[in-house]
PDB file of N, CA and C in Angstrom:
ATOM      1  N   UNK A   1      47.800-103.355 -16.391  1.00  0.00           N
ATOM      2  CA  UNK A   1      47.895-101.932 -16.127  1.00  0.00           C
ATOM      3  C   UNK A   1      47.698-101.704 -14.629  1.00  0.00           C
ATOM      4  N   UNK A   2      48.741-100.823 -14.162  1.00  0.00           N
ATOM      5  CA  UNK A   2      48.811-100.877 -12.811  1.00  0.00           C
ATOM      6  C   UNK A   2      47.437 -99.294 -12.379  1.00  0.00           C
ATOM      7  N   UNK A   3      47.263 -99.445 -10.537  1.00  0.00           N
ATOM      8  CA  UNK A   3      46.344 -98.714 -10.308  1.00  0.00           C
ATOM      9  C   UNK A   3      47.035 -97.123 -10.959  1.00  0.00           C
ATOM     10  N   UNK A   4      48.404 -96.921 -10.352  1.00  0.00           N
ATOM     11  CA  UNK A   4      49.168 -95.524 -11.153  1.00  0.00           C
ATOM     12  C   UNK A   4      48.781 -95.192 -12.194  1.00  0.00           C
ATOM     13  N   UNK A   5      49.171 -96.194 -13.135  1.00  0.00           N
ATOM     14  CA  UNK A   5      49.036 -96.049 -14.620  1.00  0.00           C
ATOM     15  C   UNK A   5      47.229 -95.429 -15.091  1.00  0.00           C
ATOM     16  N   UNK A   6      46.517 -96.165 -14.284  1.00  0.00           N
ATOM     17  CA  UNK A   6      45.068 -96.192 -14.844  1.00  0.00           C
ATOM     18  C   UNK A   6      44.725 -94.819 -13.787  1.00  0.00           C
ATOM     19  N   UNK A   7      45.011 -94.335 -12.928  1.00  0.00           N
ATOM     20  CA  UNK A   7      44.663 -92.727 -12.266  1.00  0.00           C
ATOM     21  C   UNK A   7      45.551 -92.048 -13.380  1.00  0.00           C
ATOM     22  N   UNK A   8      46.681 -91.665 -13.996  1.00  0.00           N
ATOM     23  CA  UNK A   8      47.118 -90.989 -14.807  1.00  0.00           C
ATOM     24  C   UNK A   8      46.711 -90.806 -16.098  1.00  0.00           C
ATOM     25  N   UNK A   9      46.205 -91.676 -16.717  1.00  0.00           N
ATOM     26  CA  UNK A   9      45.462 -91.703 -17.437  1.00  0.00           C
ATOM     27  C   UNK A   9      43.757 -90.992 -17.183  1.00  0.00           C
ATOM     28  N   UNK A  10      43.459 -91.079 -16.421  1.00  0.00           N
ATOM     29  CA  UNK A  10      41.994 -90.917 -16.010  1.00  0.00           C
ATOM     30  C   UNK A  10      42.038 -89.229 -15.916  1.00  0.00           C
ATOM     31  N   UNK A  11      43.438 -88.886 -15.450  1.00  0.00           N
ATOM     32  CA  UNK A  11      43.363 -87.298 -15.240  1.00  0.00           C
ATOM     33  C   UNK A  11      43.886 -86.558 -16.372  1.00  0.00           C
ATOM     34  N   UNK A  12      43.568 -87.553 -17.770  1.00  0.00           N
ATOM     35  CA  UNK A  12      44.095 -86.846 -18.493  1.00  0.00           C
ATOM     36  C   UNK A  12      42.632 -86.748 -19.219  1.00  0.00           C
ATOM     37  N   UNK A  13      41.776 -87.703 -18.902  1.00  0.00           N
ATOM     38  CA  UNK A  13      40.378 -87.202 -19.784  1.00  0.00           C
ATOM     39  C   UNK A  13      39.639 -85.729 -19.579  1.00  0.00           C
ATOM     40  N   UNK A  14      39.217 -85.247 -19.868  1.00  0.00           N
ATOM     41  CA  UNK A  14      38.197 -83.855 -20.221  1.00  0.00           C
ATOM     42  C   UNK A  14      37.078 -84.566 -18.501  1.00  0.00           C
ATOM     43  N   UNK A  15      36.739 -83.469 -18.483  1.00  0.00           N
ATOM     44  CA  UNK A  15      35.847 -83.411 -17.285  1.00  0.00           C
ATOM     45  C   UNK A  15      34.663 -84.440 -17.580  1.00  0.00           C
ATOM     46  N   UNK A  16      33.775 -84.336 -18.631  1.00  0.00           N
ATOM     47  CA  UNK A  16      32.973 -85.070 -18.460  1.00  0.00           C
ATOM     48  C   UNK A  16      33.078 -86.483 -19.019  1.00  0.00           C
ATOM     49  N   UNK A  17      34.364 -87.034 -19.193  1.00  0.00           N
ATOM     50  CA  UNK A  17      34.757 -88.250 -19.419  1.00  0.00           C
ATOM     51  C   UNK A  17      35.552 -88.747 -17.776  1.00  0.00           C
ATOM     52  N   UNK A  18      35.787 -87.764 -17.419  1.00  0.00           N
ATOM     53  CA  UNK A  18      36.157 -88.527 -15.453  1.00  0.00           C
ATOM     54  C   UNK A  18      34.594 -88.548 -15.312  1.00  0.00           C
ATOM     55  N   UNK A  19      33.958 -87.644 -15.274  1.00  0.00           N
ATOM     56  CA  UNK A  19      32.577 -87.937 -14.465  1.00  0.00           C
ATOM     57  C   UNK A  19      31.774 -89.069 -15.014  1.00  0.00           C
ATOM     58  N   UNK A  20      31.882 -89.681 -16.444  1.00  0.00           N
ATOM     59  CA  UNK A  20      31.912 -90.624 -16.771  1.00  0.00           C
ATOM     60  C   UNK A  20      32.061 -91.920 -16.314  1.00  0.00           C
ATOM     61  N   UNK A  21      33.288 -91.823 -15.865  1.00  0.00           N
ATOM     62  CA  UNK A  21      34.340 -92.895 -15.756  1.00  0.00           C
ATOM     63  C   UNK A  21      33.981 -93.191 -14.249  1.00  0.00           C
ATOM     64  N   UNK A  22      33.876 -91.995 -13.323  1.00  0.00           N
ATOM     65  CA  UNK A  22      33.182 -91.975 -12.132  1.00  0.00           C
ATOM     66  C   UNK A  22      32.157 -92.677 -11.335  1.00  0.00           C
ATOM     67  N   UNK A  23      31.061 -92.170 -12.136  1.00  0.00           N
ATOM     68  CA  UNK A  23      29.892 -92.794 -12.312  1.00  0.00           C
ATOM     69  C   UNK A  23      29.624 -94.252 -12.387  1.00  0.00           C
ATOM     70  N   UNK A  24      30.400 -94.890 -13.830  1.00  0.00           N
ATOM     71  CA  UNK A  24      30.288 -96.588 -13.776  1.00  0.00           C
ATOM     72  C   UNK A  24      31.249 -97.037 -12.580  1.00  0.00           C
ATOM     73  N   UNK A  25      32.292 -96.643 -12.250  1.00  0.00           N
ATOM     74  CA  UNK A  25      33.169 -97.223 -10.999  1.00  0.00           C
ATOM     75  C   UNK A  25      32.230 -97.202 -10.138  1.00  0.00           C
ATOM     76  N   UNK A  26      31.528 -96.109  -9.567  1.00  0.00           N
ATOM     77  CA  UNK A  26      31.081 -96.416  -7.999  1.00  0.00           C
ATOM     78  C   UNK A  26      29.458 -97.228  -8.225  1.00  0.00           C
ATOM     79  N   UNK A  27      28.928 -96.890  -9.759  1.00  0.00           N
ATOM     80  CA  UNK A  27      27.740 -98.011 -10.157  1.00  0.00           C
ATOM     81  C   UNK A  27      28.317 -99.479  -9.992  1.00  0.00           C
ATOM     82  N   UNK A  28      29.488 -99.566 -10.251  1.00  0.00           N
ATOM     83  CA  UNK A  28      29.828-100.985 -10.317  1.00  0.00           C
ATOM     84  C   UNK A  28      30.549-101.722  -8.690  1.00  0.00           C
ATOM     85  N   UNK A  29      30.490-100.594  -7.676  1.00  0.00           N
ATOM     86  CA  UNK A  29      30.433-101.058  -6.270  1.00  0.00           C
ATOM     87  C   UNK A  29      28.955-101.198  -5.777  1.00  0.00           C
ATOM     88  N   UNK A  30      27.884-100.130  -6.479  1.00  0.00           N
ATOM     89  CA  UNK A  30      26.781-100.648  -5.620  1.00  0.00           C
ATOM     90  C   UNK A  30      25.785-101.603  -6.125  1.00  0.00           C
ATOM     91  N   UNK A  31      26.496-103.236  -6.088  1.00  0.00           N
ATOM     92  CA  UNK A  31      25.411-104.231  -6.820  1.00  0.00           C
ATOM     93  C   UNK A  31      24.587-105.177  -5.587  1.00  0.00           C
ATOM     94  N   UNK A  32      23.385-105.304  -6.167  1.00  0.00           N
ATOM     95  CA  UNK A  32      22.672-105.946  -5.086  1.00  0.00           C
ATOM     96  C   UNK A  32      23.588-107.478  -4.931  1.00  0.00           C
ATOM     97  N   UNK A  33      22.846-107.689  -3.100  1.00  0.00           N
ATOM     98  CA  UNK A  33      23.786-108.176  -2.323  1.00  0.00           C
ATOM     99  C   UNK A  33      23.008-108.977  -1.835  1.00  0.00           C
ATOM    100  N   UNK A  34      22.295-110.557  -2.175  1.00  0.00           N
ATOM    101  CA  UNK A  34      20.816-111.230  -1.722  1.00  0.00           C
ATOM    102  C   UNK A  34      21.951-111.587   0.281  1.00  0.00           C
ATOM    103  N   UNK A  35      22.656-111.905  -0.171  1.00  0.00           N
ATOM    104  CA  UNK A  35      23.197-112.307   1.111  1.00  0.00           C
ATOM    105  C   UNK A  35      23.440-110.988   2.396  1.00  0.00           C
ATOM    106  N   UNK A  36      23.959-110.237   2.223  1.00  0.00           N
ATOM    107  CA  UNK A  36      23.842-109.104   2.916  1.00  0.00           C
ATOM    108  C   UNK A  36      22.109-108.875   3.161  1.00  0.00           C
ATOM    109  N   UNK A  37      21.479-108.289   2.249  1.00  0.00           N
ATOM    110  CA  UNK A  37      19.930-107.763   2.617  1.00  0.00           C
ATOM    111  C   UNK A  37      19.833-109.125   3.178  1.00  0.00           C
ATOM    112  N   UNK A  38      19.556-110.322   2.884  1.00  0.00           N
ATOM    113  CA  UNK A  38      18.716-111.448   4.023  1.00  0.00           C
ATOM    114  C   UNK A  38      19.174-111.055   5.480  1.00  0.00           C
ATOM    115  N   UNK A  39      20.611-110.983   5.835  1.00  0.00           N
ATOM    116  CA  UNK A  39      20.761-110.216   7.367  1.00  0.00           C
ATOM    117  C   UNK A  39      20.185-109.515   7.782  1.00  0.00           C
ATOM    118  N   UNK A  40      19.970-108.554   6.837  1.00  0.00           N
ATOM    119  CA  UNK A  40      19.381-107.190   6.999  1.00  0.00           C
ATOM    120  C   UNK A  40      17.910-107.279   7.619  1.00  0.00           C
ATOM    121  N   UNK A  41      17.303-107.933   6.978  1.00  0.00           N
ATOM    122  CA  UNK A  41      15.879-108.488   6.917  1.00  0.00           C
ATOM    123  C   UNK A  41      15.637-109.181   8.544  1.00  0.00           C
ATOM    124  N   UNK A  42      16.633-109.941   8.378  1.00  0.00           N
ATOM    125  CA  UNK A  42      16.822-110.766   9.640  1.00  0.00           C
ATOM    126  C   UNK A  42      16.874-110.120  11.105  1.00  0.00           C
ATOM    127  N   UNK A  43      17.924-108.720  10.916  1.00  0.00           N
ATOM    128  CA  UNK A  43      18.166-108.069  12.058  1.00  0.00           C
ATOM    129  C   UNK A  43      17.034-106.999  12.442  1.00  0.00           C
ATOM    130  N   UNK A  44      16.080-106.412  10.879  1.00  0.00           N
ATOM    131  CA  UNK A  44      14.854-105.810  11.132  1.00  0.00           C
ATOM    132  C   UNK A  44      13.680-106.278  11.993  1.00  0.00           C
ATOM    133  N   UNK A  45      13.675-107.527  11.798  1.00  0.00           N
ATOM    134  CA  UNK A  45      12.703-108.572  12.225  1.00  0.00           C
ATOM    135  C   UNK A  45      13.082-108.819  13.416  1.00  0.00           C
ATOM    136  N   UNK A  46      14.244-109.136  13.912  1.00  0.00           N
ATOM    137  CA  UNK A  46      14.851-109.439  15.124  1.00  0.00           C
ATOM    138  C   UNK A  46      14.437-107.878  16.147  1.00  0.00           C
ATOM    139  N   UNK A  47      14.421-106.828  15.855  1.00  0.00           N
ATOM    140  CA  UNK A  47      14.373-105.623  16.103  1.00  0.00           C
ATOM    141  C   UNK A  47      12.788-105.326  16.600  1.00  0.00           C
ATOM    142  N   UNK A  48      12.216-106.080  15.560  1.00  0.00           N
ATOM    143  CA  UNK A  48      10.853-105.489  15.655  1.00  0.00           C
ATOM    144  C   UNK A  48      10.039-106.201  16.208  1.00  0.00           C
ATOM    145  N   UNK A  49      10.224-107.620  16.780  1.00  0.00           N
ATOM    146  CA  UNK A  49       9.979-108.637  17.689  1.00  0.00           C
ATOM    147  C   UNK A  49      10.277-108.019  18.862  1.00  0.00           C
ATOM    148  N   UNK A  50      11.271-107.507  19.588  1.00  0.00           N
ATOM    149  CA  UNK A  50      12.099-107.072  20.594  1.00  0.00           C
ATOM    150  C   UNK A  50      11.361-105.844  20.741  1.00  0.00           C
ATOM    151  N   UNK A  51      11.046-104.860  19.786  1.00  0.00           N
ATOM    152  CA  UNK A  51      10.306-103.581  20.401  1.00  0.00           C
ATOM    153  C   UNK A  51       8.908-103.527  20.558  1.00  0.00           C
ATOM    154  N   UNK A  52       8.352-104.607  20.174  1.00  0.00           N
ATOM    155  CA  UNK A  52       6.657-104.865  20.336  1.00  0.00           C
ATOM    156  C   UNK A  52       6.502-105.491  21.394  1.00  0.00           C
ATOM    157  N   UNK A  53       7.927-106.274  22.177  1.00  0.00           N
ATOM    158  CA  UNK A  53       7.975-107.218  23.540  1.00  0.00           C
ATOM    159  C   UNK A  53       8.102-106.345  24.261  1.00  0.00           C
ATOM    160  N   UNK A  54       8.917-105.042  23.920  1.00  0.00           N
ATOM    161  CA  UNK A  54       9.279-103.931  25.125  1.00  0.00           C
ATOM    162  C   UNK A  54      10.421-104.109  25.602  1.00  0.00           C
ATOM    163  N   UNK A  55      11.419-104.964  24.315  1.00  0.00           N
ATOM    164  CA  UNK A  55      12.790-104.864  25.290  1.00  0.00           C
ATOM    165  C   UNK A  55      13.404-104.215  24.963  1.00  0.00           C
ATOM    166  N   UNK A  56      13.138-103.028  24.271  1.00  0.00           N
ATOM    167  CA  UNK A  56      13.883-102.109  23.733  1.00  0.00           C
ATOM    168  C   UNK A  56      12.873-100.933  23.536  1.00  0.00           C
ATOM    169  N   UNK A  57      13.408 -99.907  22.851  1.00  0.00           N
ATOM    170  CA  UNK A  57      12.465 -98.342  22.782  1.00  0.00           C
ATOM    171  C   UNK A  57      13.247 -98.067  21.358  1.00  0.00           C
ATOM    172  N   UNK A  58      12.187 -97.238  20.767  1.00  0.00           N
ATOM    173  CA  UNK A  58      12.490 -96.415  19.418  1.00  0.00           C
ATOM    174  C   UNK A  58      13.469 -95.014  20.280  1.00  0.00           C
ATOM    175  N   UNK A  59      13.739 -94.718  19.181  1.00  0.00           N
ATOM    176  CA  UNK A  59      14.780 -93.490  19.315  1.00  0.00           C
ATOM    177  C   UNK A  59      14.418 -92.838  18.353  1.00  0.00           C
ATOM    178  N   UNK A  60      14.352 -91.554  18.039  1.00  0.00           N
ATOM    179  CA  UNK A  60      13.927 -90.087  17.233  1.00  0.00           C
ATOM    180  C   UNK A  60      15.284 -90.269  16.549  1.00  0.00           C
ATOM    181  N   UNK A  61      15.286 -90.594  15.220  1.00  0.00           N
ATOM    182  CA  UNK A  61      15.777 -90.730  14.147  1.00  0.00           C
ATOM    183  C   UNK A  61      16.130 -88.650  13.675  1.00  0.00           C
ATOM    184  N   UNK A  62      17.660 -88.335  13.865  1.00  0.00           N
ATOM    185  CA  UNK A  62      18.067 -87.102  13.443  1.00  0.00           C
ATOM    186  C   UNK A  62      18.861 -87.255  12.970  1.00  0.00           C
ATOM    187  N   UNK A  63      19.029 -86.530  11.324  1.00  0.00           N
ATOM    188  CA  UNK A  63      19.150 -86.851  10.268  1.00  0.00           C
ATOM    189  C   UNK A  63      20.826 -85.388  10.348  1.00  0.00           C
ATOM    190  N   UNK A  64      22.241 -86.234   9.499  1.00  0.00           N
ATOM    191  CA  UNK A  64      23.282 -85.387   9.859  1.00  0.00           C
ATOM    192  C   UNK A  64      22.794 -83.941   9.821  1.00  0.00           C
ATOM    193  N   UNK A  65      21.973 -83.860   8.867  1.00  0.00           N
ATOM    194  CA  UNK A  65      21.993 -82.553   8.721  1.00  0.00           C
ATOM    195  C   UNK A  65      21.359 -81.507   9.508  1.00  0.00           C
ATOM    196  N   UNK A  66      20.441 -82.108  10.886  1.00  0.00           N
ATOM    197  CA  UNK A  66      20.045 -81.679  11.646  1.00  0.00           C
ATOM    198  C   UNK A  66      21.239 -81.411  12.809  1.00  0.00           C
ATOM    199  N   UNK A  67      21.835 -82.179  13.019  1.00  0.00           N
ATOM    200  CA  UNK A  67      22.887 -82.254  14.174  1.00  0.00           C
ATOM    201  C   UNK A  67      24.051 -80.959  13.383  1.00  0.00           C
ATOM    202  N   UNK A  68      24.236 -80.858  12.115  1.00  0.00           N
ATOM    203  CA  UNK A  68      25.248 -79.958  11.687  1.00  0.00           C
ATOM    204  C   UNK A  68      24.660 -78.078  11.608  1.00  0.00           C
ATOM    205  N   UNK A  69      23.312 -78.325  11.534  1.00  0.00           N
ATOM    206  CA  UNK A  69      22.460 -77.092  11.752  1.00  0.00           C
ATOM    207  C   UNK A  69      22.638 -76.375  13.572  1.00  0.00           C
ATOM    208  N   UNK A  70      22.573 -77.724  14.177  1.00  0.00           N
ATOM    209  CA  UNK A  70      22.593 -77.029  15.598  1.00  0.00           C
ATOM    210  C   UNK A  70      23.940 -76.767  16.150  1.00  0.00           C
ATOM    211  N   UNK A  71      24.595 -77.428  15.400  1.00  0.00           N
ATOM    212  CA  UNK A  71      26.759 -76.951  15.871  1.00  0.00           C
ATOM    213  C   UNK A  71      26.802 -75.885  15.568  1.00  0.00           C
ATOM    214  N   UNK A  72      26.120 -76.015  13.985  1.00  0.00           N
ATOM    215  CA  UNK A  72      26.052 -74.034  13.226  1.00  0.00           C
ATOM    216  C   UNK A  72      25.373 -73.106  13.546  1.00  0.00           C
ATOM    217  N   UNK A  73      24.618 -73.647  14.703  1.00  0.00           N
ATOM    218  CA  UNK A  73      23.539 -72.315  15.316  1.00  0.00           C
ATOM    219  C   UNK A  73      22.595 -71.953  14.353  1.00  0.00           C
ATOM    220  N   UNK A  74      21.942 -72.676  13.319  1.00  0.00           N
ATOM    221  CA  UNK A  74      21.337 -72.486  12.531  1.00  0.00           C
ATOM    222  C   UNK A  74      19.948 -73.225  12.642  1.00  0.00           C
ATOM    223  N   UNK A  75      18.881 -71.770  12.729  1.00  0.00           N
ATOM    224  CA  UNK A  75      17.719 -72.266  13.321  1.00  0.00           C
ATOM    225  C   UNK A  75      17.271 -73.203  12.276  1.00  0.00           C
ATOM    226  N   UNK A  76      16.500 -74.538  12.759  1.00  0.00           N
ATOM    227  CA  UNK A  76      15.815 -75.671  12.303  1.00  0.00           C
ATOM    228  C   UNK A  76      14.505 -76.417  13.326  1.00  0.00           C
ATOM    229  N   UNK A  77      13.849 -76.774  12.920  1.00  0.00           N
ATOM    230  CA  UNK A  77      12.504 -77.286  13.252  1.00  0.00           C
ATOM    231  C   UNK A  77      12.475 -78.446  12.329  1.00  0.00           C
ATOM    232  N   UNK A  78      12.594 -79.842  13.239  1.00  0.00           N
ATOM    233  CA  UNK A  78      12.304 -81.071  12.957  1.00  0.00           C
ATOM    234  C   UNK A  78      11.101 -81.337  12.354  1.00  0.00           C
ATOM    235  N   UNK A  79      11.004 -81.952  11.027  1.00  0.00           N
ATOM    236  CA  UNK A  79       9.665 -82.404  10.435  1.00  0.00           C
ATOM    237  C   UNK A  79       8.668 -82.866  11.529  1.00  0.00           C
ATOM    238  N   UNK A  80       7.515 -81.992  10.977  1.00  0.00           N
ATOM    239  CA  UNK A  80       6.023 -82.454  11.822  1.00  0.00           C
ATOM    240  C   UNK A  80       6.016 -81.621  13.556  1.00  0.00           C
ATOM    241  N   UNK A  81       7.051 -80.897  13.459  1.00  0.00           N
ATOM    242  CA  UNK A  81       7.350 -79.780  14.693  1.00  0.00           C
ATOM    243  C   UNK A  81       6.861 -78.296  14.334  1.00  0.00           C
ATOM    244  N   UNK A  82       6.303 -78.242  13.289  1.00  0.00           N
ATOM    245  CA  UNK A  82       6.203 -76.485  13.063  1.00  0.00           C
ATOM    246  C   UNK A  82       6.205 -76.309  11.085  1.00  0.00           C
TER     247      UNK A  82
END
């Protein structure tokens, strides 16, 4: 069964059989990954060696939804600011 065939079908189910169907598809992209996280681990560590030496600096972590508040002119106060 081709990808066509299986979207035409899919838009023929009732709403909460796509959201269904939804759901296990993108559950079944997010499976743990021992090889990926060990990098991960690796590049944290690598990171945190490097900023306790001082060859690097933290940066103030702002979250999209802060940056989309201030395009929108929409007053906001960063956690632990007010």
């Amino acid at each position: 069964m081709g990808t066509k065939t299986l979207i035409d079908s899919a838009l023929k189910l009732g709403p909460a059989e796509r959201f269904e169907l939804i759901d296990e598809l993108l559950h079944s992209l997010d499976r743990p990954d021992p090889e990926l996280d060990r990098i991960w681990i690796e590049e944290a560590e690598r990171r945190l060696v490097a900023y306790r030496a001082c060859q690097i600096t933290a940066r103030v972590f702002r979250p999209a939804t802060w940056s989309a508040k201030v395009v929108m002119g929409i007053e906001f106060t960063p956690a632990g600011q007010g």
